[in-house]
PDB file of N, CA and C in Angstrom:
ATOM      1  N   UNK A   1      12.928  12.969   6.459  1.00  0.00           N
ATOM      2  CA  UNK A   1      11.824  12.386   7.192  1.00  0.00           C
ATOM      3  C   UNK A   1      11.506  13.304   8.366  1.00  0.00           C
ATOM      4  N   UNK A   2      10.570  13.521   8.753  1.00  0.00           N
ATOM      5  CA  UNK A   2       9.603  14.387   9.767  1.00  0.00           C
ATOM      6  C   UNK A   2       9.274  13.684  11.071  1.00  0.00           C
ATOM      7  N   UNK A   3      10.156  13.929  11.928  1.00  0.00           N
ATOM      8  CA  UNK A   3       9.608  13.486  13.238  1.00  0.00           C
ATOM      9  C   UNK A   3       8.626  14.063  14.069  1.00  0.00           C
ATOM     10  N   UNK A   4       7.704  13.180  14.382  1.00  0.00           N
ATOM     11  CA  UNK A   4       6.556  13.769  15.321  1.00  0.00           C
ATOM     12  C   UNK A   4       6.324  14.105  16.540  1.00  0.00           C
ATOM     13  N   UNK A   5       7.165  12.531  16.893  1.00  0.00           N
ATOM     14  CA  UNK A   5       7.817  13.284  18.258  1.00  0.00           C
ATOM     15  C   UNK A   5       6.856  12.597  19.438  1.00  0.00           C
ATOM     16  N   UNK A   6       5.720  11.176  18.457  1.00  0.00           N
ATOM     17  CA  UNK A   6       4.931  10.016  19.221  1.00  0.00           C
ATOM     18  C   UNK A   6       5.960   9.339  19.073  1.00  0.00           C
ATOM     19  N   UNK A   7       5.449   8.188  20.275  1.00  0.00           N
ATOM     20  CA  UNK A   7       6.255   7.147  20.589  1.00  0.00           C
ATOM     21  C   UNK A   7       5.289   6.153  21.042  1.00  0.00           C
ATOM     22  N   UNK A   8       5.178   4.966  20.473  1.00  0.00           N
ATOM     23  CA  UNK A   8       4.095   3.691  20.818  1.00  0.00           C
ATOM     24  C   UNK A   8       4.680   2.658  21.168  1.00  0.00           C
ATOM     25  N   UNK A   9       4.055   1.803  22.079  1.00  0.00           N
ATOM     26  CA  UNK A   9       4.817   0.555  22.002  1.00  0.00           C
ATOM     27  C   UNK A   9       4.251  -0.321  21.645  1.00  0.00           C
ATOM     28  N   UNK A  10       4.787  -1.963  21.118  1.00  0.00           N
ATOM     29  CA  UNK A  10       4.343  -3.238  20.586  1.00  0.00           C
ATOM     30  C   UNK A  10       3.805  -3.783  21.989  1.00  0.00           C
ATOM     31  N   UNK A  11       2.085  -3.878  21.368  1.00  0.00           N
ATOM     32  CA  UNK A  11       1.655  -4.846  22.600  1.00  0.00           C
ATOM     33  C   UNK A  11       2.063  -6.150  22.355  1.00  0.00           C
ATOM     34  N   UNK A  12       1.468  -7.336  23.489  1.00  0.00           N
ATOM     35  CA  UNK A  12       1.562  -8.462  23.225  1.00  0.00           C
ATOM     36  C   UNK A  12       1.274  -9.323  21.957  1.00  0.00           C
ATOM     37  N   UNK A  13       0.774  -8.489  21.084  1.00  0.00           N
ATOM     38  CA  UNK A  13       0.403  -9.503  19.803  1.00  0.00           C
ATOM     39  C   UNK A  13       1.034  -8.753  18.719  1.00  0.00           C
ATOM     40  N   UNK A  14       1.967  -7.899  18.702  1.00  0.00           N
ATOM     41  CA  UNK A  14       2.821  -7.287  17.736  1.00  0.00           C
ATOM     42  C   UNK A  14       1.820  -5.960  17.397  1.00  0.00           C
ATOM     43  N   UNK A  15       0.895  -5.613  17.718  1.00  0.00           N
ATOM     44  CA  UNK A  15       0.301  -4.441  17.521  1.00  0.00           C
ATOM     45  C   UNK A  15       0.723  -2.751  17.758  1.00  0.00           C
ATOM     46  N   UNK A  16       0.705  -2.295  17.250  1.00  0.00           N
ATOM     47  CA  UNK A  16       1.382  -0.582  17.265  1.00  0.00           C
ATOM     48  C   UNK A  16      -0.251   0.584  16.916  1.00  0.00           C
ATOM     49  N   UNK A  17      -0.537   1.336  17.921  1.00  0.00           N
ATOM     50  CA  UNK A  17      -1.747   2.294  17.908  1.00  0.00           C
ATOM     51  C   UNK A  17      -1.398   2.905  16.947  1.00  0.00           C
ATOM     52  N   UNK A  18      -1.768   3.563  15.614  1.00  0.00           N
ATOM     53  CA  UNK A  18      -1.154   4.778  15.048  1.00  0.00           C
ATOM     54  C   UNK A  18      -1.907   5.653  15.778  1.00  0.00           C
ATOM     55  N   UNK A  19      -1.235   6.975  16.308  1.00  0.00           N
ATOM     56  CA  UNK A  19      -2.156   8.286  16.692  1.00  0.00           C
ATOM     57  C   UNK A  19      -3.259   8.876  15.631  1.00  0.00           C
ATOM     58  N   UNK A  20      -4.671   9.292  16.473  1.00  0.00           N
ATOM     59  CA  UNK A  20      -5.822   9.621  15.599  1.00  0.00           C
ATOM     60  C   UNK A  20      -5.182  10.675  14.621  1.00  0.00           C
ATOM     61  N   UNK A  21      -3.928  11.535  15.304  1.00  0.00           N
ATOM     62  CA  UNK A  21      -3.178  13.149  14.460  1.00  0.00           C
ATOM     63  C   UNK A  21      -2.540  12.398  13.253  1.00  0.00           C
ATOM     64  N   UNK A  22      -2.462  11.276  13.438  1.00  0.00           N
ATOM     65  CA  UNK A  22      -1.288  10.942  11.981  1.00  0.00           C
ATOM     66  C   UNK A  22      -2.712  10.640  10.914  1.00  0.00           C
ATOM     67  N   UNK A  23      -3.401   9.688  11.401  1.00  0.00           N
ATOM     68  CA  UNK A  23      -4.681   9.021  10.815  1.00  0.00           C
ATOM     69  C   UNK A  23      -5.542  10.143   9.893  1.00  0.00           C
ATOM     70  N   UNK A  24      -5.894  11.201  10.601  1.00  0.00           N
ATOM     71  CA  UNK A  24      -6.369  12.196  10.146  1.00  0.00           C
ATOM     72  C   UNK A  24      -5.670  12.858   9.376  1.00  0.00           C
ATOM     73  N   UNK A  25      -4.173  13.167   9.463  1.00  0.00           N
ATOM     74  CA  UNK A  25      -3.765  13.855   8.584  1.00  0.00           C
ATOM     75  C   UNK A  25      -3.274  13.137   7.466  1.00  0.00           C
ATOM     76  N   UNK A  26      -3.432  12.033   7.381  1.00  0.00           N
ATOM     77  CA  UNK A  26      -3.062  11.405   6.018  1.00  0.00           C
ATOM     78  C   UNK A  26      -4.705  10.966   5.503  1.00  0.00           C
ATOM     79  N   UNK A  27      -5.581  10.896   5.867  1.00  0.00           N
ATOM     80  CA  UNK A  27      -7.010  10.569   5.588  1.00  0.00           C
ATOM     81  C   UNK A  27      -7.064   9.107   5.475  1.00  0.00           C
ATOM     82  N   UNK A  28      -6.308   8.360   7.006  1.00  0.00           N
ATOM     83  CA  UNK A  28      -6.593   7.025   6.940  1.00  0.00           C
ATOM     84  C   UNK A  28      -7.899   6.962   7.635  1.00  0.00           C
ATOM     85  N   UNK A  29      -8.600   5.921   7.353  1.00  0.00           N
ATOM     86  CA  UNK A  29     -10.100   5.614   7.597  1.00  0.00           C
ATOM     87  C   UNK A  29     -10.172   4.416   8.154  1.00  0.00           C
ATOM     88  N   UNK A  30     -11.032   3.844   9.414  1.00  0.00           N
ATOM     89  CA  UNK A  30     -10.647   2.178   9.583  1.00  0.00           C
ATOM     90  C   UNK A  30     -11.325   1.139   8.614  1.00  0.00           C
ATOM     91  N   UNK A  31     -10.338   0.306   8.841  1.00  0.00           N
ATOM     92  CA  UNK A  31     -10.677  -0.898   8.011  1.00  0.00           C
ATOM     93  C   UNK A  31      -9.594  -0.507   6.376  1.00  0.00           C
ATOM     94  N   UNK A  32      -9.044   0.518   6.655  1.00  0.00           N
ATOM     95  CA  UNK A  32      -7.954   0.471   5.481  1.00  0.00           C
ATOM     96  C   UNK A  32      -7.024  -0.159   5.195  1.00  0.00           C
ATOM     97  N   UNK A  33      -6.355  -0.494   4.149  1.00  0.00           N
ATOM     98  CA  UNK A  33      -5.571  -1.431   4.160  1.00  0.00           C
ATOM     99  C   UNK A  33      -3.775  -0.431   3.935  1.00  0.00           C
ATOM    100  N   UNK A  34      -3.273  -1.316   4.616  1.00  0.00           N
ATOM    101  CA  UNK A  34      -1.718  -0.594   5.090  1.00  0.00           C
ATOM    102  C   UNK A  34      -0.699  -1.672   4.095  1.00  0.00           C
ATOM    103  N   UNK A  35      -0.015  -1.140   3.356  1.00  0.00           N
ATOM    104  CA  UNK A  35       1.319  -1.746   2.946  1.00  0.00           C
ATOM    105  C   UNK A  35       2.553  -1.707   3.649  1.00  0.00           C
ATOM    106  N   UNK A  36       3.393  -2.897   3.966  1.00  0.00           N
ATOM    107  CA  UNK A  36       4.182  -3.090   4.993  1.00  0.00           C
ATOM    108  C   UNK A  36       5.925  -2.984   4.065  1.00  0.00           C
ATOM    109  N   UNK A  37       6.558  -2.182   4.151  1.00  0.00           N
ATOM    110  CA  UNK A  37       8.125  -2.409   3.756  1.00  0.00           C
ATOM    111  C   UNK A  37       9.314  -2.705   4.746  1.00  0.00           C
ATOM    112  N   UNK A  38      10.228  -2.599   4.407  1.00  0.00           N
ATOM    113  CA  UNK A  38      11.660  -2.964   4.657  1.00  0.00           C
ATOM    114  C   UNK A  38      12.225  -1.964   4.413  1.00  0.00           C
ATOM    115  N   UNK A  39      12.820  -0.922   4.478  1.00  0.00           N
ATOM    116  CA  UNK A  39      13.768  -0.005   4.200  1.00  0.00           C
ATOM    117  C   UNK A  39      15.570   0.291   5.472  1.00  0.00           C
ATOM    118  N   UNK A  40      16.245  -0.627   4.987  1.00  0.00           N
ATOM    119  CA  UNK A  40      17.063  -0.829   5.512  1.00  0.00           C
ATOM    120  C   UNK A  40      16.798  -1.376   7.185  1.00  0.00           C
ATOM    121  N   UNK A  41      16.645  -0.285   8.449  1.00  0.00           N
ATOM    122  CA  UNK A  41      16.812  -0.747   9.606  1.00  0.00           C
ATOM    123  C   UNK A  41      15.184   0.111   9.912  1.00  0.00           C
ATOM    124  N   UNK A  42      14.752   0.651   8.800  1.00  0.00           N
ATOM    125  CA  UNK A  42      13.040   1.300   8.514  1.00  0.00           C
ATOM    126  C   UNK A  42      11.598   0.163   8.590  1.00  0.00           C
ATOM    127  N   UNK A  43      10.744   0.405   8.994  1.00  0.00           N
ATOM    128  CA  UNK A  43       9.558  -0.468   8.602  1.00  0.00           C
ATOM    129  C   UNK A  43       8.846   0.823   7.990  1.00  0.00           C
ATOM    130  N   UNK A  44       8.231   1.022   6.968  1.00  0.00           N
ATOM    131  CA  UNK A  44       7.431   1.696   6.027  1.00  0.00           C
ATOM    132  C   UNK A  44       6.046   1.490   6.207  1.00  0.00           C
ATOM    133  N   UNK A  45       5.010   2.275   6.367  1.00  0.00           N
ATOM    134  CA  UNK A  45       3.893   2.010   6.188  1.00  0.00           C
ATOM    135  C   UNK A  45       3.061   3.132   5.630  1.00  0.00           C
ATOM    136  N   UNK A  46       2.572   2.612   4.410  1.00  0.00           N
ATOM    137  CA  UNK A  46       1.785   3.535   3.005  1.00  0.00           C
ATOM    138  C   UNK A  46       0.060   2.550   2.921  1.00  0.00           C
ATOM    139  N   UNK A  47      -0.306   3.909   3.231  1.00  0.00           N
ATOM    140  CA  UNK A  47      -1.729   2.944   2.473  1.00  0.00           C
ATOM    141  C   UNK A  47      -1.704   2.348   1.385  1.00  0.00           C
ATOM    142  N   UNK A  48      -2.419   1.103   1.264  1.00  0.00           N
ATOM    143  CA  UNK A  48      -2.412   0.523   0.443  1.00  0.00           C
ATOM    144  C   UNK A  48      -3.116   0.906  -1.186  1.00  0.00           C
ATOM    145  N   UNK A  49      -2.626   0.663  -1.867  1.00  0.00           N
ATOM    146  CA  UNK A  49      -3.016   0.981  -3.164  1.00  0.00           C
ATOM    147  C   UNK A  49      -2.787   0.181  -4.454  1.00  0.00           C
ATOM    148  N   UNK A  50      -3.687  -0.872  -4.549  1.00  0.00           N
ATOM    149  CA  UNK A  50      -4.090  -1.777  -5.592  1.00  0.00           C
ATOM    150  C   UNK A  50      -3.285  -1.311  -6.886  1.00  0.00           C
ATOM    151  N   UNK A  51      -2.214  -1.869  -7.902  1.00  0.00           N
ATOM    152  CA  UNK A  51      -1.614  -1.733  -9.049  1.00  0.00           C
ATOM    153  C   UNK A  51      -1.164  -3.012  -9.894  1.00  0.00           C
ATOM    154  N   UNK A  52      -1.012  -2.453 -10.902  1.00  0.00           N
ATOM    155  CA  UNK A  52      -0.707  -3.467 -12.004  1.00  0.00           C
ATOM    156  C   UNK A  52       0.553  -4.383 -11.472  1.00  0.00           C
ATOM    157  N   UNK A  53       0.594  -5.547 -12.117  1.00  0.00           N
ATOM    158  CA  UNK A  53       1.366  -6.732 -11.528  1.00  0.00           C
ATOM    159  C   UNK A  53       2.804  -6.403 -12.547  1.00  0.00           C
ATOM    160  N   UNK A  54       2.229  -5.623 -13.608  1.00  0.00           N
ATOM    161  CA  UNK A  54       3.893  -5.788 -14.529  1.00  0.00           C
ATOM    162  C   UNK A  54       4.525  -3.438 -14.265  1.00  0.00           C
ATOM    163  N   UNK A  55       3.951  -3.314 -14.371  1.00  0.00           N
ATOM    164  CA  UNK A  55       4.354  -1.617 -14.456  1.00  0.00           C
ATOM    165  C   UNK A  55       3.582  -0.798 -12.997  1.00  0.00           C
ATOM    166  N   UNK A  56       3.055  -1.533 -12.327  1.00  0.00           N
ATOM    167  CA  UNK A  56       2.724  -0.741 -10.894  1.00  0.00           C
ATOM    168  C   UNK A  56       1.719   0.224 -11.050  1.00  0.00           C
ATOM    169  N   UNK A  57       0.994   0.845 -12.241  1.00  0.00           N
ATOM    170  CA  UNK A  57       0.269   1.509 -12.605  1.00  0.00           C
ATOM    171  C   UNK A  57      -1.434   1.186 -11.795  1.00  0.00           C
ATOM    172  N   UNK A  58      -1.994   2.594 -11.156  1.00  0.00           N
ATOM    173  CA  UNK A  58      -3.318   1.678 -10.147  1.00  0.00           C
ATOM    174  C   UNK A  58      -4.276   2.247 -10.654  1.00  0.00           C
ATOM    175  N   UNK A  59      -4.219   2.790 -12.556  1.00  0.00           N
ATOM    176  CA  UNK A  59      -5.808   3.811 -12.899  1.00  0.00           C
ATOM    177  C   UNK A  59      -6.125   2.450 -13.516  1.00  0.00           C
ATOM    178  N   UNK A  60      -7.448   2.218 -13.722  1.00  0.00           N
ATOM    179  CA  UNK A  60      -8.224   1.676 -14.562  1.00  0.00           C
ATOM    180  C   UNK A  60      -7.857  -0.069 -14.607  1.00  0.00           C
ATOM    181  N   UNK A  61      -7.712  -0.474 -13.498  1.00  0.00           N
ATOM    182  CA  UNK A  61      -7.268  -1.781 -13.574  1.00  0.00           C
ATOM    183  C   UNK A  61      -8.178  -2.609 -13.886  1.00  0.00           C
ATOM    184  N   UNK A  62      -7.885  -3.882 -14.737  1.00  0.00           N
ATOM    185  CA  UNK A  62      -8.921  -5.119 -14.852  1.00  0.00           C
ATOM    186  C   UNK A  62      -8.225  -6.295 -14.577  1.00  0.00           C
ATOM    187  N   UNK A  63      -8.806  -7.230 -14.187  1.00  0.00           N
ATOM    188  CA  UNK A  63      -8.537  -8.709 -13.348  1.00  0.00           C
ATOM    189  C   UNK A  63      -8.213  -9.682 -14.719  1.00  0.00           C
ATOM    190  N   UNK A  64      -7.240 -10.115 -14.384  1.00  0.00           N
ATOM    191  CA  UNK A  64      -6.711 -11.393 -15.788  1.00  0.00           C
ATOM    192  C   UNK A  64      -6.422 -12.468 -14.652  1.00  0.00           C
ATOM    193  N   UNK A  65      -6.501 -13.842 -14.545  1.00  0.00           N
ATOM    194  CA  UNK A  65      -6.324 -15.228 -13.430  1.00  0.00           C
ATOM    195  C   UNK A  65      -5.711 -14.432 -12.431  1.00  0.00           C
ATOM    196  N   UNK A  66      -7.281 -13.579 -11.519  1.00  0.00           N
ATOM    197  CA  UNK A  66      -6.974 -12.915 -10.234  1.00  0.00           C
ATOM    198  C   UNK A  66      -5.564 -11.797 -10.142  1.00  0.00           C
ATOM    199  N   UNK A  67      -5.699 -11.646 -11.119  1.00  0.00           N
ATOM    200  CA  UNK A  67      -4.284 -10.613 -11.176  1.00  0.00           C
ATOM    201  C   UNK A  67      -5.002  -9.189 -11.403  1.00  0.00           C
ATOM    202  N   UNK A  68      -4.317  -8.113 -10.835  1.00  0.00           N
ATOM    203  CA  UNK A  68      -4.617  -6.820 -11.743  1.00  0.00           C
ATOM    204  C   UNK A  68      -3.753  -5.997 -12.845  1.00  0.00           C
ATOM    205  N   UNK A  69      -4.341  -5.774 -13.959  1.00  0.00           N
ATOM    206  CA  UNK A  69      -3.269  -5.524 -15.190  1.00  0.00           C
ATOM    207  C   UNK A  69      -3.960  -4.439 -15.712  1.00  0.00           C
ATOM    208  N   UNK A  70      -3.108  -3.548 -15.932  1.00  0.00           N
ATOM    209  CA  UNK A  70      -3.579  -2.023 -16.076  1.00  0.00           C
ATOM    210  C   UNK A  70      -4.038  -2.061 -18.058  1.00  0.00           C
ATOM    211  N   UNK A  71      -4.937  -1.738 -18.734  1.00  0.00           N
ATOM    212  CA  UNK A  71      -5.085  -1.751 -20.065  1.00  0.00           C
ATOM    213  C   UNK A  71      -3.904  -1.580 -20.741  1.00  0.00           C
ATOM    214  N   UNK A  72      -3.019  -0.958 -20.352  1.00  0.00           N
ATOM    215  CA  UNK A  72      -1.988  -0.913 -21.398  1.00  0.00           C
ATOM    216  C   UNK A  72      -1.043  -2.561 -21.238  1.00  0.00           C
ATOM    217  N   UNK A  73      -1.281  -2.254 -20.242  1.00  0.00           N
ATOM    218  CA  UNK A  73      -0.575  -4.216 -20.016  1.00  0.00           C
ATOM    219  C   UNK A  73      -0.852  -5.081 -20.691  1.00  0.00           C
ATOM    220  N   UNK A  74      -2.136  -5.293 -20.528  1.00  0.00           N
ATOM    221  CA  UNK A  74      -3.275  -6.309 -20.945  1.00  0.00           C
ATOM    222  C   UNK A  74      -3.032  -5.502 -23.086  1.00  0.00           C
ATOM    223  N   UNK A  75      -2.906  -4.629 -23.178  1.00  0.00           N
ATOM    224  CA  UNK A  75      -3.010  -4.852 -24.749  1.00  0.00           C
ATOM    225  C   UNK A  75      -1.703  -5.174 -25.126  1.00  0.00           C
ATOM    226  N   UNK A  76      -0.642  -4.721 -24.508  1.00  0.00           N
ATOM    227  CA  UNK A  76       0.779  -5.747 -24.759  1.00  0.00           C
ATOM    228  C   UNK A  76       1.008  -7.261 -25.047  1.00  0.00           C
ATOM    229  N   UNK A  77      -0.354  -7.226 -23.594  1.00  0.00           N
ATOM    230  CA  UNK A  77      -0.054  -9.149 -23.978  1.00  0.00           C
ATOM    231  C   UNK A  77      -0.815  -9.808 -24.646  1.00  0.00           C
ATOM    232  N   UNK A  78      -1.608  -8.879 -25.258  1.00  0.00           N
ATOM    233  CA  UNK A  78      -2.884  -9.360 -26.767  1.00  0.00           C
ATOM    234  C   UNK A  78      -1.937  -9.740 -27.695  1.00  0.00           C
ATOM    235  N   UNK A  79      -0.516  -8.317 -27.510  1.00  0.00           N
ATOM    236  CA  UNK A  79      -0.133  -8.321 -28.810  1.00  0.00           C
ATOM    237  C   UNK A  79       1.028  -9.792 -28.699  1.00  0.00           C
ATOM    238  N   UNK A  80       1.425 -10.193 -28.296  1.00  0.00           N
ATOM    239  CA  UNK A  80       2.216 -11.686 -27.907  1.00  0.00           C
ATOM    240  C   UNK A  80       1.573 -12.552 -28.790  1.00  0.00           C
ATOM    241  N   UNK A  81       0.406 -12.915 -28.958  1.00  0.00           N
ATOM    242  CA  UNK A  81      -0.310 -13.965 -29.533  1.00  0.00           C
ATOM    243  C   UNK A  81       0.132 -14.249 -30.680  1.00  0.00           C
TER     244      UNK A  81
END
């Protein structure tokens, strides 16, 4: 892992600035959406990126009861019937 060598603090409402240098260099944009992890004593944060509910796969997704299921998913579970 790559330290930068910023340091932010939690305002009053749990908020953290990311610096415009990180933003830019990963090509975050506002109004993006951020995925939040757990990694041991780590908090993780990856832009977010929409994927299949059974194999994690995020090309070509289509919606089954509000879910997203990548075509190969969705013809697996044709084949169930």
């Amino acid at each position: 892992m790559k330290s930068t060598g910023m340091v932010r603090k939690i305002d009053e409402l749990g908020r953290i600035v990311m610096p415009a240098e990180i933003r830019q260099t990963l090509g975050l944009q506002v109004r993006d959406a951020m995925e939040i992890f757990i990694d041991g004593e780590r908090i993780v944060l990856q832009k977010y990126q929409p994927s299949c509910i059974f194999c994690a796969n995020a090309d070509h997704l289509v919606y089954f009861n509000d879910k997203r299921i990548c075509p190969e998913c969705l013809a697996k579970l044709k084949e169930l019937h």
